[in-house]
C-alpha atoms as a PDB file:
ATOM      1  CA  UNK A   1     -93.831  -5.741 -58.321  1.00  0.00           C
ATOM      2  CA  UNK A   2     -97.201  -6.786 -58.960  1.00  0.00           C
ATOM      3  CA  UNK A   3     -99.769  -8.051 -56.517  1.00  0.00           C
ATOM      4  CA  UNK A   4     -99.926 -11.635 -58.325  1.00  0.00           C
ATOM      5  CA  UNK A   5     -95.716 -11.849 -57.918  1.00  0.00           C
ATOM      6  CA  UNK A   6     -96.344 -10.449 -54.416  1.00  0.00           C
ATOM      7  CA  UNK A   7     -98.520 -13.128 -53.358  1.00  0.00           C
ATOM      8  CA  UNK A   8     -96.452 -15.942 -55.045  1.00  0.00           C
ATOM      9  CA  UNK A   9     -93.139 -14.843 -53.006  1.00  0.00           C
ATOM     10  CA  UNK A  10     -94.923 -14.985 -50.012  1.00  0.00           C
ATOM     11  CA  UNK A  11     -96.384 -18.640 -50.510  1.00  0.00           C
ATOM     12  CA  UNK A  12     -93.156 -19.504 -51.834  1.00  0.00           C
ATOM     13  CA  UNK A  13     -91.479 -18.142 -48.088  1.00  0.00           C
ATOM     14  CA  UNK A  14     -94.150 -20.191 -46.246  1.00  0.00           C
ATOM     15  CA  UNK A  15     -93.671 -23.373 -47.973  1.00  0.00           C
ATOM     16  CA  UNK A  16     -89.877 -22.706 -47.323  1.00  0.00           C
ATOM     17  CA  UNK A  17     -90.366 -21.940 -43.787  1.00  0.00           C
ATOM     18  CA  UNK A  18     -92.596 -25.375 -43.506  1.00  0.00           C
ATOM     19  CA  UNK A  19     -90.483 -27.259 -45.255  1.00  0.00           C
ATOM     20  CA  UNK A  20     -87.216 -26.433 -43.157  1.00  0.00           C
ATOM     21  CA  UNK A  21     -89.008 -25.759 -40.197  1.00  0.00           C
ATOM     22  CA  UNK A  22     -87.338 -22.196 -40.452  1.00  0.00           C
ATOM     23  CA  UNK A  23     -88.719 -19.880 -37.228  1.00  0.00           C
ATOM     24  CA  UNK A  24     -89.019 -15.913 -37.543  1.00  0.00           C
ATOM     25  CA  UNK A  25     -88.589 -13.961 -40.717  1.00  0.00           C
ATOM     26  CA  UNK A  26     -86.353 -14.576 -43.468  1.00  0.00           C
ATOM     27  CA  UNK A  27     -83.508 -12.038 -43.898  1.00  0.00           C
ATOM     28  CA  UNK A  28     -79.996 -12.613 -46.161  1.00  0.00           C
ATOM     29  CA  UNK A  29     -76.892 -12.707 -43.531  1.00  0.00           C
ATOM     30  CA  UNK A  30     -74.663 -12.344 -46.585  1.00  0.00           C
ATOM     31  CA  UNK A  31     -73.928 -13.508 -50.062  1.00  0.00           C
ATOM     32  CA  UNK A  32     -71.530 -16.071 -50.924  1.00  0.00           C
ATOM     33  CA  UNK A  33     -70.468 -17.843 -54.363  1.00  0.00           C
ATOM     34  CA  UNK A  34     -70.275 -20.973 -55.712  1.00  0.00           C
ATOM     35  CA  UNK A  35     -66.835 -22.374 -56.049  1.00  0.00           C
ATOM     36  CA  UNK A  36     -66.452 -21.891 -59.346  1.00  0.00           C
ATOM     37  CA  UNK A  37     -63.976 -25.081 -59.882  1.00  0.00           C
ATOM     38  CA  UNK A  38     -66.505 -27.158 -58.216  1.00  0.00           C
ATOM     39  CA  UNK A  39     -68.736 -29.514 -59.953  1.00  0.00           C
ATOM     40  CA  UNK A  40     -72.518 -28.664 -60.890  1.00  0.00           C
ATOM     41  CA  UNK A  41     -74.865 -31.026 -58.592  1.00  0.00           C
ATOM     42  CA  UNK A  42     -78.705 -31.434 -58.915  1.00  0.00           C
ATOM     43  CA  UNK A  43     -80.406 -30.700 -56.471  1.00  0.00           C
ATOM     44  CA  UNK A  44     -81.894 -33.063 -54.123  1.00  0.00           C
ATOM     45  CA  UNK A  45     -85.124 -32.902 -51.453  1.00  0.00           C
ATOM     46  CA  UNK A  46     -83.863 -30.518 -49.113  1.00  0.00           C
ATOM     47  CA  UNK A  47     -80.490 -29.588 -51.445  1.00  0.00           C
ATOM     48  CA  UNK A  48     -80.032 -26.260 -53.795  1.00  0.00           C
ATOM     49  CA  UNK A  49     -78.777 -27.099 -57.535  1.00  0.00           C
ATOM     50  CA  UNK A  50     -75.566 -25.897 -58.032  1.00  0.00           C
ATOM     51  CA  UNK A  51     -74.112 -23.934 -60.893  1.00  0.00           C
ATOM     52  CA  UNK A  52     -70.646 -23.068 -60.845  1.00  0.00           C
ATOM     53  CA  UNK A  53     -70.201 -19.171 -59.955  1.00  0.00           C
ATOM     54  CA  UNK A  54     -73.720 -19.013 -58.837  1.00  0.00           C
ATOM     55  CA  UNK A  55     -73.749 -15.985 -56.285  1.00  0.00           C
ATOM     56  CA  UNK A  56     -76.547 -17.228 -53.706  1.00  0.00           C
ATOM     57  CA  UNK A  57     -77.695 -15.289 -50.791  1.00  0.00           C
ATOM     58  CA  UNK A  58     -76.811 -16.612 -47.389  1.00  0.00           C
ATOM     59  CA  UNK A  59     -79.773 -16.865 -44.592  1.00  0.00           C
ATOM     60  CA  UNK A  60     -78.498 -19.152 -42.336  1.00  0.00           C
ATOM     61  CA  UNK A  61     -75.232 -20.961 -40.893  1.00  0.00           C
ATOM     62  CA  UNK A  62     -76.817 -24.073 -40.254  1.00  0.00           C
ATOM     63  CA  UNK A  63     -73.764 -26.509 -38.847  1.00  0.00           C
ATOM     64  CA  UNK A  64     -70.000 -27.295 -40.122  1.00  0.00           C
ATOM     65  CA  UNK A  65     -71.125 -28.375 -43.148  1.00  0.00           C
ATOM     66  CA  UNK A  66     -73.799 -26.892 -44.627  1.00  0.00           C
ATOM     67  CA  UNK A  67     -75.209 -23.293 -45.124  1.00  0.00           C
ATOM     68  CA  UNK A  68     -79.349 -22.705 -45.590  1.00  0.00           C
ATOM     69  CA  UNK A  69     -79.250 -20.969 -49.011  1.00  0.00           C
ATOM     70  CA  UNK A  70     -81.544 -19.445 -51.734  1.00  0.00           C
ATOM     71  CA  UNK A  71     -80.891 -18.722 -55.377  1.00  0.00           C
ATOM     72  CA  UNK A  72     -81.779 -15.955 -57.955  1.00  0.00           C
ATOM     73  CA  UNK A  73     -84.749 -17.894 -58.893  1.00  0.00           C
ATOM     74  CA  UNK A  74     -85.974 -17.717 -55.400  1.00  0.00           C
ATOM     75  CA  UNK A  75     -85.545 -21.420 -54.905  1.00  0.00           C
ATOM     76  CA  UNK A  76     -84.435 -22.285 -50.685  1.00  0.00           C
ATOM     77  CA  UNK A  77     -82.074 -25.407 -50.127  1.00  0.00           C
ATOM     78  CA  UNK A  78     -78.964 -26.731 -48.190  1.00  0.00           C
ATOM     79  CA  UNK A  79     -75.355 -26.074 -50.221  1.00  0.00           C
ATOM     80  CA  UNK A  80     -72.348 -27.963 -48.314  1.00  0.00           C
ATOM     81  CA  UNK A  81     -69.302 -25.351 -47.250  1.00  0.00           C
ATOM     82  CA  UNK A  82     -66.407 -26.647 -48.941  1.00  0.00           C
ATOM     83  CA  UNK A  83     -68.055 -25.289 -52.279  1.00  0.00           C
ATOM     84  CA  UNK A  84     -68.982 -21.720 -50.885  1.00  0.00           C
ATOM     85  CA  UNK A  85     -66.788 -18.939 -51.543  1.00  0.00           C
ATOM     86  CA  UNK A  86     -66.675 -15.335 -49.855  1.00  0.00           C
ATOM     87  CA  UNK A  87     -67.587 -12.313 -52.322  1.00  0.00           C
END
């Protein structure tokens, strides 16, 4: 990875960790998919787009109905439960 990539992730992560007030570092708990009969959603200000199948890694269990997720293009966001599937 280059140095310019490097640098980018990291400002990405501390915008993230601003933005959702997110404490401590940022590690995957799992990886979970996106229902893949559920319907494709936009995302919203603190909400991840959804694509159907979209595997997204996991960082945290927020409450009942949401999960704290990011996606292959390294963007952070909230995806409600009841679309998440276990790999």
């Amino acid at each position: 990875m280059t140095l310019k990539a490097c640098k980018k992730e990291e400002k990405m992560d501390r915008e993230f960790q601003k933005k959702f007030k997110f404490e401590g570092s940022i590690s995957v708990l799992t990886q979970m998919m996106v229902d893949p009969a559920a319907t494709e959603k936009r995302g919203g200000a603190k909400n991840l787009p959804l694509r159907r199948g979209e595997i997204l890694d996991v960082i945290q269990f927020t409450n009942q109905e949401q999960i704290l997720c990011r996606n292959s293009q390294r963007k952070y966001g909230y995806v409600p439960r009841a679309v998440m599937l276990p790999l």
